[in-house]
Protein backbone atom coordinates (compact mmCIF):
# COMPACT_ATOMS: atom_id res chain seq x y z
CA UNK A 1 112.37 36.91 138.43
CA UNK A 2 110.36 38.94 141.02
CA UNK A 3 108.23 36.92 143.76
CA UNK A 4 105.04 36.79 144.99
CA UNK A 5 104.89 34.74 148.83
CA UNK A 6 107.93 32.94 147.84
CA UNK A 7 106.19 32.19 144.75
CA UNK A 8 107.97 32.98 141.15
CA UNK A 9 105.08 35.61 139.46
CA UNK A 10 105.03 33.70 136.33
CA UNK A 11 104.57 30.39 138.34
CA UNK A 12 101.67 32.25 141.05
CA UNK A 13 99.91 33.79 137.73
CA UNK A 14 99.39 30.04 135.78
CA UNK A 15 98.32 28.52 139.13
CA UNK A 16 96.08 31.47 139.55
CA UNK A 17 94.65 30.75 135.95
CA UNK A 18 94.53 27.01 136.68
CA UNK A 19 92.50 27.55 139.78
CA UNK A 20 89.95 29.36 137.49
CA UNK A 21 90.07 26.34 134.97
CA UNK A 22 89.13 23.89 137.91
CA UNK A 23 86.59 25.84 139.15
CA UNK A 24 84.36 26.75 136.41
CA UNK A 25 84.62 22.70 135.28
CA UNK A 26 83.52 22.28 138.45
CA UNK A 27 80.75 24.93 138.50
CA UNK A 28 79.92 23.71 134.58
CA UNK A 29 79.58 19.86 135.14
CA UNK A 30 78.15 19.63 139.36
CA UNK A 31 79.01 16.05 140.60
CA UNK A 32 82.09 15.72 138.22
CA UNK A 33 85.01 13.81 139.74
CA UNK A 34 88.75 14.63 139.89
CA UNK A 35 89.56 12.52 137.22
CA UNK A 36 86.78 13.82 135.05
CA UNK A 37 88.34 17.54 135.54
CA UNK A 38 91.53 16.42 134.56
CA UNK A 39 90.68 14.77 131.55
CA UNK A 40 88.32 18.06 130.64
CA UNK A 41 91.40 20.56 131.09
CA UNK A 42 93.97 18.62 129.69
CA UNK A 43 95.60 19.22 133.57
CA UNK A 44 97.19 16.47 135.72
CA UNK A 45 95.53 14.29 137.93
CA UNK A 46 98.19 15.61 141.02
CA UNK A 47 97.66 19.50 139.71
CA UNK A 48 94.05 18.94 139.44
CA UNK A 49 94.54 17.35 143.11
CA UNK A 50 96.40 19.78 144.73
CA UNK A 51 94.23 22.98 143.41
CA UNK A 52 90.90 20.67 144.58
CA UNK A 53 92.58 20.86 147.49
CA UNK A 54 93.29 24.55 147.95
CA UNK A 55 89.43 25.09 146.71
CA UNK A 56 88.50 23.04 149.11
CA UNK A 57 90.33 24.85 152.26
CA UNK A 58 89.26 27.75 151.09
CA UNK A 59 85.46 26.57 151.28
CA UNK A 60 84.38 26.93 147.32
CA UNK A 61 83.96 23.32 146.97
CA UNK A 62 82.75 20.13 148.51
CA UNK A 63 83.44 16.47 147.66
CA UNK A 64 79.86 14.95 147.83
CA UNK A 65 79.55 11.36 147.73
CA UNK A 66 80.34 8.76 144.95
CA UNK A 67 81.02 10.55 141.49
CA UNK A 68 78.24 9.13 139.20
CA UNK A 69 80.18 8.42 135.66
CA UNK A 70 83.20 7.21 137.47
CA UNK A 71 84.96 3.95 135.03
CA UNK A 72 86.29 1.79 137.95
CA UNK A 73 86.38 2.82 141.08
CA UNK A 74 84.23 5.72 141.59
CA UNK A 75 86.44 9.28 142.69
CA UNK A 76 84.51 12.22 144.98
CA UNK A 77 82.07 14.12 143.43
CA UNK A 78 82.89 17.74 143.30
CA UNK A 79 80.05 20.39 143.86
CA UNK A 80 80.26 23.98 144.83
CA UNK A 81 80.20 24.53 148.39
CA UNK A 82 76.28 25.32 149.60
CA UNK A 83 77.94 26.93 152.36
CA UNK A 84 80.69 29.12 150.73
CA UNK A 85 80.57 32.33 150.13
CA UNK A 86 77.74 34.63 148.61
CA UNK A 87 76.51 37.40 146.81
CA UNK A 88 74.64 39.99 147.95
CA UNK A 89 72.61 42.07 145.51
CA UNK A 90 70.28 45.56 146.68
CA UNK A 91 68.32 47.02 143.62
CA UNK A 92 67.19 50.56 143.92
CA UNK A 93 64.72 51.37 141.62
CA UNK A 94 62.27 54.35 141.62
CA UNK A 95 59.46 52.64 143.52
CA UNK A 96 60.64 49.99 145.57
CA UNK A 97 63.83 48.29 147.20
CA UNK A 98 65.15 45.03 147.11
CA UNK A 99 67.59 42.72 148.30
CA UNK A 100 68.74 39.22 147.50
CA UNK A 101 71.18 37.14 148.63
CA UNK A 102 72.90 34.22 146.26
CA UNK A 103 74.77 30.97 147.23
CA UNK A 104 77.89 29.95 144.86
CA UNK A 105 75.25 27.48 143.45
CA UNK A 106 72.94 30.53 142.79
CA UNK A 107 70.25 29.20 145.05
CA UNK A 108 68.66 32.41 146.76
CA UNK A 109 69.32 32.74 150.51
CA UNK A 110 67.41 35.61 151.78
CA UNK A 111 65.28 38.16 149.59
CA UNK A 112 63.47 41.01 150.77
CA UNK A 113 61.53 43.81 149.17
CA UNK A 114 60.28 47.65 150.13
CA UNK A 115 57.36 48.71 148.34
CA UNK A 116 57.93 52.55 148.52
CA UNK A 117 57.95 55.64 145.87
CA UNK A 118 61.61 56.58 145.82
CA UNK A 119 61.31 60.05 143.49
CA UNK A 120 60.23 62.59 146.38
CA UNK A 121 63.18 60.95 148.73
CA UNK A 122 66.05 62.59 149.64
CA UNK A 123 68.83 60.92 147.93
CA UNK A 124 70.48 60.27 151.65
CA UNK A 125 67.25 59.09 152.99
CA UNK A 126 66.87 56.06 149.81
CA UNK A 127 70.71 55.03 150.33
CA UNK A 128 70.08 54.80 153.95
CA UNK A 129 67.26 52.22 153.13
CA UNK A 130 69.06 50.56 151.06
CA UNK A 131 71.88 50.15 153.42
CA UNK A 132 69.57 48.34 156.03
CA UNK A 133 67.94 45.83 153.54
CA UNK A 134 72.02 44.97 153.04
CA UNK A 135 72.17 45.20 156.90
CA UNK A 136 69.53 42.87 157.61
CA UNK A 137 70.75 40.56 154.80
CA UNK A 138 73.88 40.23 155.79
CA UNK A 139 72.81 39.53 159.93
CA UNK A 140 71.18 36.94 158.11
CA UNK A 141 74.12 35.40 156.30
CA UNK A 142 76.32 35.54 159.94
CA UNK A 143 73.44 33.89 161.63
CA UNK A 144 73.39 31.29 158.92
CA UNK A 145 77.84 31.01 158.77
CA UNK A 146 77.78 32.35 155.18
CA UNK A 147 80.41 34.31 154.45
CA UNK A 148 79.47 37.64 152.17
CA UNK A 149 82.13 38.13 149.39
CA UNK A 150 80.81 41.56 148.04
CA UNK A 151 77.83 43.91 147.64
CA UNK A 152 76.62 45.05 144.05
CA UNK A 153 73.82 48.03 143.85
CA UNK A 154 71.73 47.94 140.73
CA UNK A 155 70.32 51.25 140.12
CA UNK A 156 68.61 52.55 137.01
CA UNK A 157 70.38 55.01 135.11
CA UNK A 158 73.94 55.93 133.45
CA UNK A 159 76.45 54.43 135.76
CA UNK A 160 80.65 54.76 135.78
CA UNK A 161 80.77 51.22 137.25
CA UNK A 162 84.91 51.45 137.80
CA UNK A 163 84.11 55.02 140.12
CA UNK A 164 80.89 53.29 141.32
CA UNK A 165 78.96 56.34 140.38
CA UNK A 166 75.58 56.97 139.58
CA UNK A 167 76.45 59.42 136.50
CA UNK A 168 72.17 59.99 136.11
CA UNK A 169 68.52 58.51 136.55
CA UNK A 170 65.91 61.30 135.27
CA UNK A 171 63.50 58.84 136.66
CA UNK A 172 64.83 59.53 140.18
CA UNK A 173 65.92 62.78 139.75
CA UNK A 174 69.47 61.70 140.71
CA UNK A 175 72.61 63.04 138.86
CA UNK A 176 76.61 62.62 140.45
CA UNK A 177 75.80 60.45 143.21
CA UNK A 178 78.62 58.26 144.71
CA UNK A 179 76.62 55.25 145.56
CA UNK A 180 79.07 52.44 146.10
CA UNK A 181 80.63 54.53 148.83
CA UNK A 182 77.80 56.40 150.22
CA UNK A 183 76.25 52.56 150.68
CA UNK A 184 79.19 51.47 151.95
CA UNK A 185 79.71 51.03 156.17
CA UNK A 186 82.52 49.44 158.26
CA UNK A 187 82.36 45.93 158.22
CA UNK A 188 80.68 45.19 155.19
CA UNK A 189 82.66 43.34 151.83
CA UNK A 190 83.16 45.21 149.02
CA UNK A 191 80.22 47.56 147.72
CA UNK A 192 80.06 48.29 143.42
CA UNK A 193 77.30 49.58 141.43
CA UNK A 194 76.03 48.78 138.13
CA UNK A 195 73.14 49.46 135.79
CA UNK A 196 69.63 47.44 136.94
CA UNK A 197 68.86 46.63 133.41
CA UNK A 198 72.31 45.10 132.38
CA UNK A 199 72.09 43.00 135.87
CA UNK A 200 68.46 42.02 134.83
CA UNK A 201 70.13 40.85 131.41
CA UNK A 202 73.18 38.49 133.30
CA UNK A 203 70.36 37.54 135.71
CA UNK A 204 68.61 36.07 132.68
CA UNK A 205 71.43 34.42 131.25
CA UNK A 206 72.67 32.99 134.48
CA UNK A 207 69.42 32.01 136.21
CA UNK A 208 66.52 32.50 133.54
CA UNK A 209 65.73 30.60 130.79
CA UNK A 210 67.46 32.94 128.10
CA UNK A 211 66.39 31.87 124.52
CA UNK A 212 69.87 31.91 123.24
CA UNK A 213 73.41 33.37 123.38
CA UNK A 214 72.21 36.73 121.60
CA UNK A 215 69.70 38.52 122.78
CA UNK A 216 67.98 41.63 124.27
CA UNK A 217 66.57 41.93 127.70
CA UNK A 218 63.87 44.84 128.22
CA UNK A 219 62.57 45.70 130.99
CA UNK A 220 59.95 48.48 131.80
CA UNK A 221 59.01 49.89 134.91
CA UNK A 222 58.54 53.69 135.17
CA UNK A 223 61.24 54.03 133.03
CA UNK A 224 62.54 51.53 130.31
CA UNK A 225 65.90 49.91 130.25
CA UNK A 226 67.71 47.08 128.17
CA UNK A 227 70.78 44.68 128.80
CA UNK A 228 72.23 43.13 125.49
CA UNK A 229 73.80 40.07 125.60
CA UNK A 230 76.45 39.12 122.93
CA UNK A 231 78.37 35.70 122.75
CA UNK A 232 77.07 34.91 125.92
CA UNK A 233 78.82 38.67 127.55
CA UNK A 234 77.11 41.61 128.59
CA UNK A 235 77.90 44.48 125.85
CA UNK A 236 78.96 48.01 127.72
CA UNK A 237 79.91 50.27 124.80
CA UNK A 238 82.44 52.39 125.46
CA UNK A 239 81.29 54.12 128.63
CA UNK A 240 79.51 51.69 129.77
CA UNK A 241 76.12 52.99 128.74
CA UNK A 242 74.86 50.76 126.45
CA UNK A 243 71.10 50.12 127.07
CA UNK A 244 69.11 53.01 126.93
CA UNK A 245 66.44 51.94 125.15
CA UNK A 246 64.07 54.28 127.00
CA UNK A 247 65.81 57.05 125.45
CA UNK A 248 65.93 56.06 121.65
CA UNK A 249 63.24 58.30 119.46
CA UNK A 250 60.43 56.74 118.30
CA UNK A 251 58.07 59.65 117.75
CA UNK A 252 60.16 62.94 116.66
CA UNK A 253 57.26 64.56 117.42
CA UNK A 254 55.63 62.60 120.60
CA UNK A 255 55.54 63.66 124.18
CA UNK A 256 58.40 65.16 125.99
CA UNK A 257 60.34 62.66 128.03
CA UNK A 258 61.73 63.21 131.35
CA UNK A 259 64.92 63.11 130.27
CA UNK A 260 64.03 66.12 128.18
CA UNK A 261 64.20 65.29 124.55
CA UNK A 262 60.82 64.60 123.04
CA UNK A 263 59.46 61.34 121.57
CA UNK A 264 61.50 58.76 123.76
CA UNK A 265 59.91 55.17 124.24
CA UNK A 266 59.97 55.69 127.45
CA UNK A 267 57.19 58.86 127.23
CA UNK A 268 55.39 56.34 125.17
CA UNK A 269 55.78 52.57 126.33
CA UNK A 270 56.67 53.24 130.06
CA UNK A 271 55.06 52.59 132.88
CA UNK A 272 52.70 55.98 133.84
CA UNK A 273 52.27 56.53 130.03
CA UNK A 274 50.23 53.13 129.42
CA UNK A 275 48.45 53.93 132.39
CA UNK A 276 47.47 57.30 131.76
CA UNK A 277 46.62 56.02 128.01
CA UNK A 278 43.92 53.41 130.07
CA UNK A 279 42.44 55.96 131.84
CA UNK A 280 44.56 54.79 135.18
CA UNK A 281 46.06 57.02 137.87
CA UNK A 282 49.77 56.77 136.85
CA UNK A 283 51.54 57.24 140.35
CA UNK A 284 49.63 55.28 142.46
CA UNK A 285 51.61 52.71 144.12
CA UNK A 286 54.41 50.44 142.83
CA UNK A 287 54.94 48.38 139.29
CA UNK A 288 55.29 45.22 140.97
CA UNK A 289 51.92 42.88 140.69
CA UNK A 290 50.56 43.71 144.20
CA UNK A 291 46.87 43.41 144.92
CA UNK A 292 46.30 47.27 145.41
CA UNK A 293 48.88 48.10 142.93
CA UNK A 294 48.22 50.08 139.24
CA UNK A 295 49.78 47.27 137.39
CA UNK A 296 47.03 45.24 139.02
CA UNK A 297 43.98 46.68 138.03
CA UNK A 298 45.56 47.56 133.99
CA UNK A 299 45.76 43.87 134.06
CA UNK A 300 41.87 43.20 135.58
CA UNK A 301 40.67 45.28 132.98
CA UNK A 302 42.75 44.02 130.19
CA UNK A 303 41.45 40.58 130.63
CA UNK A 304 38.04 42.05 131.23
CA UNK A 305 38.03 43.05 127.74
CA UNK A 306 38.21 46.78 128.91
CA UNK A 307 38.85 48.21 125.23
CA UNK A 308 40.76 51.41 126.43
CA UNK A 309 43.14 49.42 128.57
CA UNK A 310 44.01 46.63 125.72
CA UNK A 311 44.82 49.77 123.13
CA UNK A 312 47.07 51.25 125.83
CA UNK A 313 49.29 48.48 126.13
CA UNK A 314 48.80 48.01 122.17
CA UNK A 315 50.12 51.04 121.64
CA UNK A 316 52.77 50.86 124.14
CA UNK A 317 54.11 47.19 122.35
CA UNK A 318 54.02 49.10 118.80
CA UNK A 319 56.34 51.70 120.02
CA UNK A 320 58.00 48.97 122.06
CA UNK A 321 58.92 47.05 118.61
CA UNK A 322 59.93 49.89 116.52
CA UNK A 323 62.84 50.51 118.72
CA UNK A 324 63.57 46.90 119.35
CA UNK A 325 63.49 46.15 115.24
CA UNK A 326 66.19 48.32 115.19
CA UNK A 327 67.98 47.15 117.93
CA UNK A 328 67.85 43.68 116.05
CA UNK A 329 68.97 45.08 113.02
CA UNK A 330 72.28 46.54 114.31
CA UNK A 331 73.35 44.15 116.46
CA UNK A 332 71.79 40.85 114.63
CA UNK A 333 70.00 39.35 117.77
CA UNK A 334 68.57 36.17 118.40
CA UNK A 335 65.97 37.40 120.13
CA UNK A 336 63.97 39.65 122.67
CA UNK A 337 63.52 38.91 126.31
CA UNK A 338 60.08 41.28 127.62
CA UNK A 339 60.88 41.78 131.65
CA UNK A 340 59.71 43.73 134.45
CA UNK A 341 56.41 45.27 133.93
CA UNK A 342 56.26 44.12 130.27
CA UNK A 343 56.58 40.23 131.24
CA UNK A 344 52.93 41.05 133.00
CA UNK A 345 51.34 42.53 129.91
CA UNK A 346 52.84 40.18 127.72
CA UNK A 347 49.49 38.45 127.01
CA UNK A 348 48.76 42.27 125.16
CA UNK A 349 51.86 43.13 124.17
CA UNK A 350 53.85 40.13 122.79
CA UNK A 351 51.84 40.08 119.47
CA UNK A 352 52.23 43.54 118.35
CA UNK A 353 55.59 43.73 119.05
CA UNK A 354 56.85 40.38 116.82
CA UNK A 355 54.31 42.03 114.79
CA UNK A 356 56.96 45.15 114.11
CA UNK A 357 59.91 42.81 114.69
CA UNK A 358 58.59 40.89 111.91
CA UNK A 359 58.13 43.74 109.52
CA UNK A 360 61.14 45.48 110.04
CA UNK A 361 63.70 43.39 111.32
CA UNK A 362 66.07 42.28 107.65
CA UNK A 363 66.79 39.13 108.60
CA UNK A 364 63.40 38.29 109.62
CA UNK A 365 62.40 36.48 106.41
CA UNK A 366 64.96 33.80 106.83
CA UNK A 367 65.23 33.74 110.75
CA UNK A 368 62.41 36.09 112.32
CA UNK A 369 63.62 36.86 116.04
CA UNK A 370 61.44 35.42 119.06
CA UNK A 371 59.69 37.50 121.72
CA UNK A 372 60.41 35.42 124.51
CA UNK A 373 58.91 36.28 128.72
CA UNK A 374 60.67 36.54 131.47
CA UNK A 375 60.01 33.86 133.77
CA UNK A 376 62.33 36.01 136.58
CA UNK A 377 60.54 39.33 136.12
CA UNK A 378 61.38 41.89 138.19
CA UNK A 379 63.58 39.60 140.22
CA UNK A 380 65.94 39.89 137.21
CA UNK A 381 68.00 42.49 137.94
CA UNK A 382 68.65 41.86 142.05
CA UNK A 383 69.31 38.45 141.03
CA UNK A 384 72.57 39.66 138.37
CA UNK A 385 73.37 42.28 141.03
CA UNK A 386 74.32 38.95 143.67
CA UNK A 387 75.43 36.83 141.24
CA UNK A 388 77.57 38.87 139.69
CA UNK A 389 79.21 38.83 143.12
CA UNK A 390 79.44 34.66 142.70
CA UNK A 391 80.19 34.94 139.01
CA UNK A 392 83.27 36.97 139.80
CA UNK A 393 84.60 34.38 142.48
CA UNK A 394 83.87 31.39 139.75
CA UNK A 395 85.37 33.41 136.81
CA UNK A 396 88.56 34.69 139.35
CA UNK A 397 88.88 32.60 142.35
CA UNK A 398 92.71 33.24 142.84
CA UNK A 399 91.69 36.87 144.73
CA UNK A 400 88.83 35.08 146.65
CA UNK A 401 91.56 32.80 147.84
CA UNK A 402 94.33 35.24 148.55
CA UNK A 403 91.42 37.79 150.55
CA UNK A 404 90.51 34.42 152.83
CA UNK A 405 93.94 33.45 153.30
């Protein structure tokens, strides 16, 4: 039998597992005590010890007092560490930047934001942005003794996560571009990219309130995105593409998209379509709810009554549920989750689309699907980016441990 450190393979890859097992109880049930993880895993009370232990040294837990259910004499409680290592998330979308920065916990540590139009950039000149929000961040995590385990990009297009490519974002303009490594600089932890709107859907289901284990995540900004969520995973598809829901047909014969076919939801429901629909400048600014900001004043004159501005986002929530109706009806989801720029004109937009949800959808008669809003909004998706980072340490803390070692 080949070794590994001195340590059989077979006998490294169960501890390896086992350290996983102790760590999500942990992470599952905060304050638990040895005892209680022990009787949870059907482990030991010395294995259960002795990989508390190497957790411990390797700063992903804490003991924290008294253990509250404790029968006797009361064991440590076990928490994860506040001060271990974290995630660091930068979303690039096609007007602004951001940046976030998660503890093992998934309390935010640092966030930052760049309000900016990212479509007339040079691709170098964005990624060099980028690069100093994650700059900044992490001076911030070294002033702080928080030690960065890995950098995830969320961009918004087709992405080959495994090459950390950006495959293509119409929205940007953006085709072939090698963003985990052109973000990447010496000294930095690991650098990976994945779609914004599948991070925005695990940022929901790991930090949000999602309204079950089954459901679909939209988000709309200038373009239109989705992350679905089955059995509590993200689904990928085969190339890792699932999502588009910008890019399904609605209208065969509506307006011609920016990816170039004609009728998308995205020409219809997106961001500069409603606006042009209310008689609103559609690239002026960013779709985040600033002051000055489009967004802003379509939702002034929405509550104002402003009839043109209510049909736009009518309209828009029509289309919206036409695609998502048949979304539900493939996949048999729970429910849909509106994000981003729809989570703001949900007051508008919510009714007509459980309106086509409720019409179309099969299975509606016996268990109609809800329309559920974000309370993240367009924090979703820098949020999954980071705590994907922290998921992957909970869900596989053996490499954690042998990289700190």
């Amino acid at each position: 039998m080949s070794e590994t450190a001195g340590v059989p393979v077979r006998q490294q890859g169960m501890r390896d597992h086992n350290l996983g097992v102790v760590l999500r109880c942990v992470a599952d049930g905060e304050g638990v005590s040895r005892a209680e993880v022990a009787a949870a895993t059907g482990l030991t009370k010395a294995t259960v010890s002795s990989l508390v232990d190497e957790l411990a040294r390797h700063g992903l837990i804490v003991e924290a007092g008294p253990a509250g259910n404790s029968v006797g004499r009361p064991g440590q409680a076990l928490r994860l560490n506040p001060d271990g290592p974290v995630g660091l998330g930068v979303e690039i979308n096609v007007d602004y930047l951001a940046c976030c920065v998660l503890d093992l916990s998934g309390r935010p540590r640092h966030q930052a934001v760049s309000l900016v139009d990212n479509r007339d950039r040079p691709v170098a000149e964005v990624l060099a942005a980028a690069a100093g929000l994650v700059e900044a961040a992490l001076d911030a995590t070294r002033a702080a003794g928080l030690p960065a385990a890995g950098v995830v990009a969320a961009v918004p297009g087709l992405v080959r996560t495994s090459q950390g490519w950006l495959a293509s974002a119409p929205n940007l303009g953006w085709t072939q571009v090698p963003v985990a490594a052109e973000l990447s600089r010496d000294g930095w932890p690991p650098v990976s990219v994945e779609n914004e709107a599948n991070l925005a859907a695990l940022g929901e289901l790991w930090f949000g309130e999602p309204p079950r284990t089954d459901f679909i995540h939209v988000s709309g900004e200038i373009g239109i995105g989705a992350g679905v969520i089955v059995g509590g995973e993200l689904f990928r598809g085969r190339n890792g593409f699932a999502g588009e829901l910008g890019h399904v047909t609605v209208r065969p014969d509506g307006p011609v998209c920016g990816c170039g076919a004609r009728g998308c939801l995205e020409a219809i429901a997106g961001q500069e379509a409603i606006l042009r629909a209310a008689g609103l400048p559609p690239r002026t600014g960013t779709t985040l709810a600033t002051p000055a900001g489009p967004l802003a004043r379509l939702v002034e004159r929405a509550e104002a009554g402003d009839e043109r501005a209510v049909d736009a986002v009518e309209v828009a929530g029509e289309a919206l549920g036409v695609a998502l109706a048949g979304m539900v009806n493939l996949l048999d989801l729970d429910a849909v989750l509106l994000g981003g720029m729809f989570a703001l004109l949900a007051p508008w937009l919510r009714e007509p689309v459980q309106a086509e949800l409720s019409a179309r959808v099969l299975g509606a008669q016996w268990t109609e699907p809800q329309v559920v809003v974000s309370r993240l909004g367009w924090e979703a998706a820098v949020r999954g980016a980071a705590g994907s980072v922290i998921n992957r340490i909970v869900q596989n803390p053996a490499d954690h441990v042998r990289r700190s070692a």
